[in-house]
Protein backbone atom coordinates (compact mmCIF):
# COMPACT_ATOMS: atom_id res chain seq x y z
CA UNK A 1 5.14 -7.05 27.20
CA UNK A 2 3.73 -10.43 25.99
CA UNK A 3 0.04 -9.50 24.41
CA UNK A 4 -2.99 -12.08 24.10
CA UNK A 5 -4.21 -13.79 21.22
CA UNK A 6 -6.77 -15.38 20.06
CA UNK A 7 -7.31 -15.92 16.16
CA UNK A 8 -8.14 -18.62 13.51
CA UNK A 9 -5.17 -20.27 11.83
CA UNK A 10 -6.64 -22.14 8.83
CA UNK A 11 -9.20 -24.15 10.15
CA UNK A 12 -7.91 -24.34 13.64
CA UNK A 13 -8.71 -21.80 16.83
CA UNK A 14 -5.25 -20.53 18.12
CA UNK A 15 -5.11 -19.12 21.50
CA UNK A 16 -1.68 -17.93 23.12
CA UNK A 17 0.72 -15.18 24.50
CA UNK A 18 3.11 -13.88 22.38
CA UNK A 19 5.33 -10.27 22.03
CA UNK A 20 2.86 -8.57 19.19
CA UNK A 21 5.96 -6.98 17.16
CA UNK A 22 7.37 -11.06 16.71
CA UNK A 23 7.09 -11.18 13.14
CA UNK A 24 4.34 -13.32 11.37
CA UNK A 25 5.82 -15.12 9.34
CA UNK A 26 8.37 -16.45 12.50
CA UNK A 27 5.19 -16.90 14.30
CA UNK A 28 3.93 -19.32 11.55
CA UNK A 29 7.14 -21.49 10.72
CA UNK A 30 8.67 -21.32 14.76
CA UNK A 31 5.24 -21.65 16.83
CA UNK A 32 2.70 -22.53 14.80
CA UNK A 33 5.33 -25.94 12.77
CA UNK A 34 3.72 -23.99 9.59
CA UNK A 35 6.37 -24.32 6.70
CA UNK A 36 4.92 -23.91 3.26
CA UNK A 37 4.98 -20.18 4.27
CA UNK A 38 9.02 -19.41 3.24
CA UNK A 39 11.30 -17.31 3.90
CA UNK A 40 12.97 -15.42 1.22
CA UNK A 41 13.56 -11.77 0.68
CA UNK A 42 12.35 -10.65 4.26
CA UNK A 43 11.69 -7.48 3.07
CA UNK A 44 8.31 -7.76 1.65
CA UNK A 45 9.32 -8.32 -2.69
CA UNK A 46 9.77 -11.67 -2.62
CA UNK A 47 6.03 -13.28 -1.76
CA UNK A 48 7.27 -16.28 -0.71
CA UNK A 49 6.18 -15.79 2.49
CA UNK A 50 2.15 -14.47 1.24
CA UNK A 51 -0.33 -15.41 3.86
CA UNK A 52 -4.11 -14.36 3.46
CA UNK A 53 -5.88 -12.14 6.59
CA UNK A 54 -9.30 -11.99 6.37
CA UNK A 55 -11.84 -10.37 8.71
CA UNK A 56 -15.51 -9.39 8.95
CA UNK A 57 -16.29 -6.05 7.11
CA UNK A 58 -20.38 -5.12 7.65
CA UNK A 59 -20.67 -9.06 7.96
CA UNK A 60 -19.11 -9.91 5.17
CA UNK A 61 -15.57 -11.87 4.79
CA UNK A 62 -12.64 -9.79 3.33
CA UNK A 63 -9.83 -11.34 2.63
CA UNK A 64 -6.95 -9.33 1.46
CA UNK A 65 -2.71 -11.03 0.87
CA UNK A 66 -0.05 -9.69 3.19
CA UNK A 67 3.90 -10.58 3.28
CA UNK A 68 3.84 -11.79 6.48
CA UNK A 69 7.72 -11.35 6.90
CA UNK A 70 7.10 -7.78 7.66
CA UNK A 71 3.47 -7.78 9.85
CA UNK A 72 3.47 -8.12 13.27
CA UNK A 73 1.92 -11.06 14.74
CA UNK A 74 0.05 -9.22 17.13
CA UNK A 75 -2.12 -7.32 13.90
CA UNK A 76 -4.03 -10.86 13.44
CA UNK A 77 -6.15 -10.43 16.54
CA UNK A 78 -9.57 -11.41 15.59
CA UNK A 79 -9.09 -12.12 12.61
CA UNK A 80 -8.20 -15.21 9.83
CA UNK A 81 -4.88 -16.52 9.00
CA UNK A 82 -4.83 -18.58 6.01
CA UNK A 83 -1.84 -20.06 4.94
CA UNK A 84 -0.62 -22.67 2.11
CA UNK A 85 -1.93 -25.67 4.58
CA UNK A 86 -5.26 -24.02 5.01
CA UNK A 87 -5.86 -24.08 0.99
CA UNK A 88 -6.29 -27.68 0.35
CA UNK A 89 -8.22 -30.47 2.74
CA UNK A 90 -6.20 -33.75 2.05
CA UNK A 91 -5.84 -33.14 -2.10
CA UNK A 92 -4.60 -30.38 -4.37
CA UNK A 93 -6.96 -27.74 -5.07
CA UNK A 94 -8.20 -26.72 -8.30
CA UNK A 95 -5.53 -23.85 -9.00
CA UNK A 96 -3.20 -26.33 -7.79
CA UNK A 97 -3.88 -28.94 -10.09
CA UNK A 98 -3.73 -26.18 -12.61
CA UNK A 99 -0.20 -25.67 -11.70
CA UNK A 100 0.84 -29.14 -11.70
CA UNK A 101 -0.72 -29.79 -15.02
CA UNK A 102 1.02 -26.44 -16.65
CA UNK A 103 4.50 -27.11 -15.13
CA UNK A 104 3.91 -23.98 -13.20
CA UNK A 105 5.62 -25.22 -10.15
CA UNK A 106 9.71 -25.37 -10.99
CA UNK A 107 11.71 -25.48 -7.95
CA UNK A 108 8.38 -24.87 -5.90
CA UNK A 109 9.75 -21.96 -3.48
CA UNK A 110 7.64 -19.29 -4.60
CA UNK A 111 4.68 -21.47 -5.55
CA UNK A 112 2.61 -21.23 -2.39
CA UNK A 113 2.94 -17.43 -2.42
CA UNK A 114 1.56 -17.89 -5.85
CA UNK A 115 -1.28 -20.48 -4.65
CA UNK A 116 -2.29 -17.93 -1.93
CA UNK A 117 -2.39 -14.98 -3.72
CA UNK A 118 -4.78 -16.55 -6.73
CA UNK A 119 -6.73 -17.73 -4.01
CA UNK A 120 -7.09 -13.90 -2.40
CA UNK A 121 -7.89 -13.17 -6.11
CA UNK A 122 -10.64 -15.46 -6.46
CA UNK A 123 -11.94 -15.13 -3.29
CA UNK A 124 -12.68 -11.28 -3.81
CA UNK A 125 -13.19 -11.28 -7.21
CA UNK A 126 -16.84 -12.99 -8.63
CA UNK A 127 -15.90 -12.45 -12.49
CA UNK A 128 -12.20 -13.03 -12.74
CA UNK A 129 -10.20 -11.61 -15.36
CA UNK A 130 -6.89 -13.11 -16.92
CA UNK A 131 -5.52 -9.72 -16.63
CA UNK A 132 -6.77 -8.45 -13.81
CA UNK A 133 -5.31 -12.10 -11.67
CA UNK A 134 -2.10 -11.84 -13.24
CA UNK A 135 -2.16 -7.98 -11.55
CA UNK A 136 -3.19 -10.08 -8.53
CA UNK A 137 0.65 -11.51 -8.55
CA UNK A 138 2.22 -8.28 -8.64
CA UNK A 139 4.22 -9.32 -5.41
CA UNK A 140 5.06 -12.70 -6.19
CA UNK A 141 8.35 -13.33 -8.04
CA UNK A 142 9.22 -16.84 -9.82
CA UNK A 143 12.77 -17.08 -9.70
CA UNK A 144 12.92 -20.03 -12.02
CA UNK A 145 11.20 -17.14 -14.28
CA UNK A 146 8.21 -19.91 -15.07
CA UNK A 147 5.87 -16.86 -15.75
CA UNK A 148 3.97 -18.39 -19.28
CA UNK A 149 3.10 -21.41 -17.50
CA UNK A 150 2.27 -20.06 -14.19
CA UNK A 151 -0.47 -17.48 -16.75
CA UNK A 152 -1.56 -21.13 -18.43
CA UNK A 153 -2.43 -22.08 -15.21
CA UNK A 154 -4.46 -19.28 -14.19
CA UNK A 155 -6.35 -18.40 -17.41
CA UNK A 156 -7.77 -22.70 -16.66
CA UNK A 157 -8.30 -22.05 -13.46
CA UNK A 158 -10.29 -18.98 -14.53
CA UNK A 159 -11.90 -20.97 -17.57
CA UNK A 160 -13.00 -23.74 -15.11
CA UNK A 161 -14.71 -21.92 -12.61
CA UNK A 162 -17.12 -20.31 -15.57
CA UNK A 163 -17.85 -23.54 -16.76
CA UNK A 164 -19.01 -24.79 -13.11
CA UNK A 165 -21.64 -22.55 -12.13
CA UNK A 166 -23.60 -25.12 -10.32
CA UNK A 167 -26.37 -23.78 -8.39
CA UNK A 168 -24.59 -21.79 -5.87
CA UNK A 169 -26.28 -18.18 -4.60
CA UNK A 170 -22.78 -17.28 -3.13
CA UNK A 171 -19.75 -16.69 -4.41
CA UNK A 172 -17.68 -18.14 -1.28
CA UNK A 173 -20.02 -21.78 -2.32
CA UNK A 174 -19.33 -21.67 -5.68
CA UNK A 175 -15.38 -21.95 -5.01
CA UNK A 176 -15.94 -24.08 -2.13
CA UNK A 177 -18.04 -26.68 -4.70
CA UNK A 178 -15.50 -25.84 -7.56
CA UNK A 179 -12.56 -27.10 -5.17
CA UNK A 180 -10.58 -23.64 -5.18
CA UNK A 181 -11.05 -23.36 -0.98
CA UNK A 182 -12.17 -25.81 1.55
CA UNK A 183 -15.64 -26.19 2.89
CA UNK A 184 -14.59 -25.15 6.17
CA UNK A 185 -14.55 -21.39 5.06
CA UNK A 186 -18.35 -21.20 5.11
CA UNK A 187 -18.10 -21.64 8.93
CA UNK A 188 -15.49 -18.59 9.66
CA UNK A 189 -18.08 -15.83 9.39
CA UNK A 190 -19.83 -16.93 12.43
CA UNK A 191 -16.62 -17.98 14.08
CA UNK A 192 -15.43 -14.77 13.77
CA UNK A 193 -18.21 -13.47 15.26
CA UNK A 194 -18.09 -15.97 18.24
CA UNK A 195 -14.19 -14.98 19.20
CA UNK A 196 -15.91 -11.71 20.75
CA UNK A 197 -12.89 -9.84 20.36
CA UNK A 198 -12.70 -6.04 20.67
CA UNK A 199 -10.00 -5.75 18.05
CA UNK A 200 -9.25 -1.77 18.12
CA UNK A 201 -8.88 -1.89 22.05
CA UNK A 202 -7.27 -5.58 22.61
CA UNK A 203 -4.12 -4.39 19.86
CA UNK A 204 -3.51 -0.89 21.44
CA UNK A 205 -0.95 -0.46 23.83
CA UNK A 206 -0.93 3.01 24.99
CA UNK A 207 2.15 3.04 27.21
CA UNK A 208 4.60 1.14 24.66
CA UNK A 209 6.99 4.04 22.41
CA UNK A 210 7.38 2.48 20.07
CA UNK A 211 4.40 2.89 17.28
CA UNK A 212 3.87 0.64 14.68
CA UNK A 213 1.18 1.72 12.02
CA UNK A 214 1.20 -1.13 8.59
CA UNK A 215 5.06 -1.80 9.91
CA UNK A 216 6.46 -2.34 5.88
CA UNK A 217 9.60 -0.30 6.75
CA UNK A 218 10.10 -1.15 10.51
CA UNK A 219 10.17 -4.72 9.65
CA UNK A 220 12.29 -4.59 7.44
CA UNK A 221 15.21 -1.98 8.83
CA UNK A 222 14.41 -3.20 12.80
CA UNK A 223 12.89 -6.34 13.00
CA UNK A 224 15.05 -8.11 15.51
CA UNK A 225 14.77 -4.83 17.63
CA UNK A 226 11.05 -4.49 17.24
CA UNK A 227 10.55 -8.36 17.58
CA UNK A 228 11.10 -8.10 21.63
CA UNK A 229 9.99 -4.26 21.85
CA UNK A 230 6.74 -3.35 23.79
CA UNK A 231 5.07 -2.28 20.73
CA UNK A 232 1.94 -0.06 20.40
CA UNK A 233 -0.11 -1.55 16.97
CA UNK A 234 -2.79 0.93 16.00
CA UNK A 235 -3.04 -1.19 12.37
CA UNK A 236 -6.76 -1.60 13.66
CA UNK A 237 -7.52 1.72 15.52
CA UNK A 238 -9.74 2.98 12.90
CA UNK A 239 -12.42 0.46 11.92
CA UNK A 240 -15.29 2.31 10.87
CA UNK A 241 -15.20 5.26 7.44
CA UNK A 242 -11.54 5.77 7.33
CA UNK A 243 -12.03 7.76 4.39
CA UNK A 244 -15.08 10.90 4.69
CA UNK A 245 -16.23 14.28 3.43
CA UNK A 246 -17.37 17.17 5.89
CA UNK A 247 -17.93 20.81 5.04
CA UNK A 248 -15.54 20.01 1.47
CA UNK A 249 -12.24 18.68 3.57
CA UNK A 250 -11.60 15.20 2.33
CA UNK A 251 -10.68 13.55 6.09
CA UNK A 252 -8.20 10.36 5.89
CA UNK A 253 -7.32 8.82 8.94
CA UNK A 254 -4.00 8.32 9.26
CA UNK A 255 -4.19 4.43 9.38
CA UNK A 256 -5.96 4.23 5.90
CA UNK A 257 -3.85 1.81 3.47
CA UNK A 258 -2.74 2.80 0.06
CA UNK A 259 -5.07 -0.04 -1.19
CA UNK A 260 -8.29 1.19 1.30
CA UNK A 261 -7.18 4.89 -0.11
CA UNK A 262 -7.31 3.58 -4.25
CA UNK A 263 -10.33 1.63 -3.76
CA UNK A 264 -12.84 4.17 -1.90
CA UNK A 265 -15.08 5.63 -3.96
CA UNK A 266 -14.49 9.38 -2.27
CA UNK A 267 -10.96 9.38 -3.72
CA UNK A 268 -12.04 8.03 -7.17
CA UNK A 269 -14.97 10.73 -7.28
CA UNK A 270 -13.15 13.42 -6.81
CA UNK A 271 -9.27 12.40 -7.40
CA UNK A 272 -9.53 10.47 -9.96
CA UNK A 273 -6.17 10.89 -11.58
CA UNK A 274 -4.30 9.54 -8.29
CA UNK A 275 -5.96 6.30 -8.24
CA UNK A 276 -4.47 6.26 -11.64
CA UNK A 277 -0.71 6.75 -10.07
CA UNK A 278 -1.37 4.49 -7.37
CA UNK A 279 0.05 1.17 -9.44
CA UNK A 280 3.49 2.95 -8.62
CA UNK A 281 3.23 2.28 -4.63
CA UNK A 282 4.62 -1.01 -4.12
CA UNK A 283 2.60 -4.59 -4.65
CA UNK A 284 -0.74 -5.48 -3.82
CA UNK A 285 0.36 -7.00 -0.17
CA UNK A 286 2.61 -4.00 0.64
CA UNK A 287 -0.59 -1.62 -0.37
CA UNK A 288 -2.51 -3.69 1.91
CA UNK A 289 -0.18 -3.22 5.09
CA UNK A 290 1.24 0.55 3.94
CA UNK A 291 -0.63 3.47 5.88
CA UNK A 292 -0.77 6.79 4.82
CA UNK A 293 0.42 7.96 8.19
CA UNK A 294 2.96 6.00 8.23
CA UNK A 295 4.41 7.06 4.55
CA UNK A 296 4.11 10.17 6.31
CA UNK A 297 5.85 9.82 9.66
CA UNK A 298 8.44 7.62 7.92
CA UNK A 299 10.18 10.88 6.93
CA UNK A 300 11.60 9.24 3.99
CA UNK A 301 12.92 11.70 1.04
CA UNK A 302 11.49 9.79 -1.69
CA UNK A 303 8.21 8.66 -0.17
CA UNK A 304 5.65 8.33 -2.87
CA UNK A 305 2.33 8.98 -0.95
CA UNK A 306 3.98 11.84 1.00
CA UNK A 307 4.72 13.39 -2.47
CA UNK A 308 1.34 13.18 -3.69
CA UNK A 309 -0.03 14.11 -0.06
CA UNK A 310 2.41 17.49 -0.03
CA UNK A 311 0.81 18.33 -4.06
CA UNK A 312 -2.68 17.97 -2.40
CA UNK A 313 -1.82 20.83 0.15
CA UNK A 314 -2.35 18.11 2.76
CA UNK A 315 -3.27 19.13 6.84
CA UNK A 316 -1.67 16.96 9.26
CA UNK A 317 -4.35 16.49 12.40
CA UNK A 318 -1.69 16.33 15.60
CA UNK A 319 -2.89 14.25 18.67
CA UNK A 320 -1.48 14.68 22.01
CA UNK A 321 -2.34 16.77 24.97
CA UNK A 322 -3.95 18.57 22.60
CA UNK A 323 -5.46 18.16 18.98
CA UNK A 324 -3.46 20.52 16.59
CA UNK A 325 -3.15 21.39 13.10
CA UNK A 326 0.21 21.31 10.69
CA UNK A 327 0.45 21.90 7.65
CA UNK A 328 2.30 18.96 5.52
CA UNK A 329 4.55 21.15 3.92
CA UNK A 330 5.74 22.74 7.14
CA UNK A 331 6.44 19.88 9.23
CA UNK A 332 9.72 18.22 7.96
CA UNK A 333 12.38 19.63 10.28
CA UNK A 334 15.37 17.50 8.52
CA UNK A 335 16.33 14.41 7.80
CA UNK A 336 14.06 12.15 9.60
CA UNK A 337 12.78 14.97 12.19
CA UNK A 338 9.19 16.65 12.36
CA UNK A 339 7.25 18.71 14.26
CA UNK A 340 6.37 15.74 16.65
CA UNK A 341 6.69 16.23 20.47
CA UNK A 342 7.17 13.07 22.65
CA UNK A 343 3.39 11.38 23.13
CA UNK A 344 1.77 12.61 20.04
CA UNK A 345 0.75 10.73 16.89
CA UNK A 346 -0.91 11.74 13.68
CA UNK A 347 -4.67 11.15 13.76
CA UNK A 348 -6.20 12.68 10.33
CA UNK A 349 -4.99 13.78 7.11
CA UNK A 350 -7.08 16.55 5.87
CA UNK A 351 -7.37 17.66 2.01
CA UNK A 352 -9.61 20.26 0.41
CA UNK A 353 -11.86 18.48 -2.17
CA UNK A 354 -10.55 20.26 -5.56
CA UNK A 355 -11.45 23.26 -7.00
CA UNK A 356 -13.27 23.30 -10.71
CA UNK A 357 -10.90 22.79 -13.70
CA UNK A 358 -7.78 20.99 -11.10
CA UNK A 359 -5.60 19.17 -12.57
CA UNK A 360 -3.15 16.68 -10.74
CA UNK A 361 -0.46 14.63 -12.38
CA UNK A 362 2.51 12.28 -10.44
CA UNK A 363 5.48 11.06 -11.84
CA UNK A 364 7.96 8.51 -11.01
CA UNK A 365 11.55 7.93 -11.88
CA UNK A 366 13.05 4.65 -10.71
CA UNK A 367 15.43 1.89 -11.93
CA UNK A 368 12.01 -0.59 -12.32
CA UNK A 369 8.78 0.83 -13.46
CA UNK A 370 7.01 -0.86 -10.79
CA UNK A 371 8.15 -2.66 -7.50
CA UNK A 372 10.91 -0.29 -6.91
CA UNK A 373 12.14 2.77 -4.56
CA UNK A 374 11.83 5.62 -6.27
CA UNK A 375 15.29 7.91 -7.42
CA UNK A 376 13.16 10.89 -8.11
CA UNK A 377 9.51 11.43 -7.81
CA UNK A 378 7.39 14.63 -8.09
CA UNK A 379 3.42 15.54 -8.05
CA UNK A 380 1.92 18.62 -9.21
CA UNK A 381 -1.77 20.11 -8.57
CA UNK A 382 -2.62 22.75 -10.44
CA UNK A 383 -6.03 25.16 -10.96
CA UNK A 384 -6.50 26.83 -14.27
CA UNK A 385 -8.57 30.05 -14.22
CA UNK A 386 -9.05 31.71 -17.84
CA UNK A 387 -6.05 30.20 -18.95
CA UNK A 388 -4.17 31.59 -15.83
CA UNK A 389 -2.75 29.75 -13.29
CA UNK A 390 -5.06 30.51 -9.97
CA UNK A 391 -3.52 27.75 -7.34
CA UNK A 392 -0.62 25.77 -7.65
CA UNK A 393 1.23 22.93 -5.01
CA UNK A 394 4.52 21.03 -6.58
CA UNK A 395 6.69 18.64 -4.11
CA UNK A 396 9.32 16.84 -5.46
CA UNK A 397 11.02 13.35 -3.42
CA UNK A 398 14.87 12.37 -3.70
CA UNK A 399 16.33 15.73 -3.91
CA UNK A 400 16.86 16.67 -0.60
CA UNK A 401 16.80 15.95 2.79
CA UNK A 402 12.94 15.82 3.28
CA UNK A 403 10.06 15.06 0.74
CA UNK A 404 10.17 18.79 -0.78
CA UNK A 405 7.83 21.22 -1.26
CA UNK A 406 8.90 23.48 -3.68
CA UNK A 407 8.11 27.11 -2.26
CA UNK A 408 9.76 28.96 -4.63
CA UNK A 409 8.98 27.77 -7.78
CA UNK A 410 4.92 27.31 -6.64
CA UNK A 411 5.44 31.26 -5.67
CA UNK A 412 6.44 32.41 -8.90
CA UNK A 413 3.74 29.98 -11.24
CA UNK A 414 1.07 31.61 -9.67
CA UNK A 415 -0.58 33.83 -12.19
CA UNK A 416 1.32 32.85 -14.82
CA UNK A 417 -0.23 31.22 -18.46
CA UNK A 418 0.65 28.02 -19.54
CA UNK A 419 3.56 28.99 -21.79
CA UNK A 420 7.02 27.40 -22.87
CA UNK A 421 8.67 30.41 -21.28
CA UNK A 422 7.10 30.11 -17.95
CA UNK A 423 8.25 26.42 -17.89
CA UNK A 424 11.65 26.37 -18.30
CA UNK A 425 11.64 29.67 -16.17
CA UNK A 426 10.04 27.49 -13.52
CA UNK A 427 12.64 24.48 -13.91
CA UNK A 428 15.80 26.94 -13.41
CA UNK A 429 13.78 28.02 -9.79
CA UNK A 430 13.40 24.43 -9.46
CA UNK A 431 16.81 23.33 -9.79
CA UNK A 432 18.22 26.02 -7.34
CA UNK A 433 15.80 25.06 -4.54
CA UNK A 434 17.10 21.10 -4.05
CA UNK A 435 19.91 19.85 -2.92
CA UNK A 436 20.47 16.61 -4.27
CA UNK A 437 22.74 14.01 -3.28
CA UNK A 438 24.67 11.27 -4.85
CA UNK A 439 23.85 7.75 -3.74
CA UNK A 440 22.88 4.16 -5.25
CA UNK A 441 20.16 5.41 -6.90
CA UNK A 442 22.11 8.22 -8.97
CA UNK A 443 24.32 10.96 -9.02
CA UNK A 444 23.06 14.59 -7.76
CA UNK A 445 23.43 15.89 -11.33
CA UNK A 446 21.53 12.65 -12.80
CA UNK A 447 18.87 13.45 -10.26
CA UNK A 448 18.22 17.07 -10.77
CA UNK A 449 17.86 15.92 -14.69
CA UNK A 450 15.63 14.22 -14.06
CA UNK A 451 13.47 16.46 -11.92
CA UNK A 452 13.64 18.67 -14.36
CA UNK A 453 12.64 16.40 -16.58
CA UNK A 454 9.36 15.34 -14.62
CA UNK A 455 8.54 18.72 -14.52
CA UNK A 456 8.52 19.36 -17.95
CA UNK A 457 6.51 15.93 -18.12
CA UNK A 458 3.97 17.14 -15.85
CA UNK A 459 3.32 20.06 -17.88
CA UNK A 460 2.96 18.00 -21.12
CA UNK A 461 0.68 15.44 -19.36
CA UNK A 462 -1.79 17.89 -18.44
CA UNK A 463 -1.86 20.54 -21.63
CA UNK A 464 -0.79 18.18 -23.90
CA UNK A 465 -2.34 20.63 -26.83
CA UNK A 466 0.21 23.66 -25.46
CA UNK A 467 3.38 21.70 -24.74
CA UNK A 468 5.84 19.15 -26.27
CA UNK A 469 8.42 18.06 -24.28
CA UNK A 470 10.95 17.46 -26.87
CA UNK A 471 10.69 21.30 -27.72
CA UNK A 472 11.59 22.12 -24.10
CA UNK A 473 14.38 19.92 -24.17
């Protein structure tokens, strides 16, 4: 079923009738005769394809980069599409110049996911930071491997906009009169506002099966399937507090990014060390489109979030014809099956705010530190009570059939002291709960090494005065 839409492309009011799971990029090269937005990887690592969304957040513009190979055109209801066209009004921009004058544009296929993501940068960031821009890029790959000029070119681009500070009040002004966007953007606020769109209701389609929450998997295993699907996109279901605390239970609805879930300032208060982890999940776009429900109704073995979700003693909130409670750890059937009848979907994600003296520490084995599916991953929470250890959750990803809890060797830490003993006692109960398999990312015995191995990390991280790893080894 064809769905509605009416958005802002660049400068330009789009209205037209199109099947929502149609991917966006397609929409933008096929429909739209937009072709600075390429087509490379189609599975969200590449950037070539980096588009900017932006939308009105307590009337203010947020713009935020997505791969649009793998969103569904129906997601940009209401909101801003900016692509490499919409960057420059009939001359380069300043980071483009910047790149031109630093050779930072070789073959020039992965330059405008380059241009568009600095601009995202700049756009949400009023004191830019070499590092911090570079960071920015963590989805964009230069395969001419031009990555010292391409930092040349930011770090002047950063340099000139200190030196113009003009007499600008806004932010949004001062990169409009320091030629990083066009003028037109100081108009999109209040065109926005004018579409009148009801975004949550206009995107849901209750009777379609097929749910799509941030869509960074779908799109990429199904998208010709999905692409003529009736599709139901609950991206936007949630627009108010995704993230809030009631009576000490930490409630996350289940459409919450990875990025809205490492910025809010609930999670940093009292989770501190997972925002630390987060770095791990993915680029900046695929934060940006990844939900937490989704990680979780994915089902996939090695899924990150799901393993730091299942160490948090995590509460699935069930709706259907009724509103139920599961329990994170108990809901993994088998490979790719849950407790999930027909005509339910998960709402909220519940997690008791931590106890006094918790610790929590995730680790992450993988051929690339960062960008890359994990071979083995593990998370640990832990509560120490006069040296005793009161409350304890461990999962553990790759090693079986279903992101693992590990029953067995949580049962027999409790109560114990933090002791060499009671660690390698706890890895040998480890290694005879998973079942690991071989595959391309390692052989069973390489993978239950290394579990073993994060374990014993875990442990070191968090009493590093008690424990050195290379004495448990």
């Amino acid at each position: 079923m064809k769905m509605n839409l009416k958005f802002i492309c660049n400068k330009n009011l789009v209205v037209t009738e199109v099947q929502p799971g149609k991917s966006l990029l397609d929409f933008i090269r096929k429909d739209l005769r937009l072709t600075g937005s390429k087509e490379g990887c189609r599975e969200g690592d590449c950037g070539a394809c980096t588009v900017l969304i932006g939308e009105l957040e307590n009337d203010r513009m947020i713009y935020k980069t997505v791969n649009s190979c793998i969103m569904p055109v129906g997601d940009i209801n209401g909101k801003h599409l900016v692509t490499i066209e919409g960057l420059s009004d009939g001359k380069l921009n300043q980071i483009q110049n910047d790149f031109v004058e630093q050779g930072a544009s070789q073959c020039g296929f992965c330059t405008p996911g380059f241009i568009v993501s600095l601009c995202g940068y700049f756009l949400s960031n009023e004191k830019p930071i070499l590092k911090d821009a570079i960071d920015s890029l963590d989805g964009n790959v230069c395969r001419c491997t031009g990555y010292e000029s391409i930092r040349n070119a930011i770090n002047n681009s950063i340099v000139f906009l200190e030196s113009n500070e003009g007499d600008s009040k806004r932010h949004i002004e001062k990169l409009v009169s320091s030629n990083f966007i066009p003028e037109y953007f100081l108009e999109i606020p209040q065109r926005l506002n004018n579409l009148s769109i009801d975004i949550q209701k206009d995107s849901v389609n209750g009777d379609a099966k097929q749910i799509i929450g941030g869509g960074t998997d779908l799109l990429v295993q199904r998208w010709e399937e999905i692409e003529n699907a009736d599709v139901n996109l609950i991206f936007n279901l949630h627009q108010n507090e995704k993230i809030t605390v009631e009576d000490n239970i930490c409630k996350i609805k289940a459409t919450t990014t990875v990025s809205e879930f490492w910025e809010s300032e609930i999670i940093k208060k009292y989770l501190p060390e997972i925002t630390e982890s987060l770095y791990l999940f993915g680029s900046l776009p695929i934060r940006n489109r990844a939900t937490l429900g989704g990680n979780i109704i994915n089902a996939s073995p090695i899924a990150d979030m799901t393993s730091i979700l299942l160490a948090l003693d995590a509460k699935l909130i069930i709706e259907g014809n009724s509103r139920k409670q599961i329990k994170l750890n108990e809901f993994y059937t088998g490979y790719k099956t849950m407790k999930l009848e027909p005509g339910e979907i998960l709402d909220d994600i519940h997690i008791e705010l931590p106890d006094e003296g918790a610790r929590f520490n995730f680790e992450k084995i993988s051929r690339r530190t960062y960008l890359d599916i994990a071979s083995v991953n593990s998370s640990i929470y832990l509560v120490i009570d006069k040296d005793v250890i009161s409350e304890v959750h461990l999962s553990a990803g790759g090693v079986a059939p279903i992101p693992l809890y590990l029953f067995e060797t949580v049962n027999y830490l409790k109560g114990k002291e933090i002791a060499f003993e009671t660690i390698k006692s706890a890895a040998e109960i480890t290694l005879k709960e998973i079942k690991p398999i071989s595959d391309a990312r390692g052989s069973s015995a390489y993978k239950s090494l290394m579990l073993r191995n994060l374990l014993f990390a875990h442990f070191a991280k968090l009493f590093p005065n008690i424990i050195v790893v290379e004495e448990l080894i």
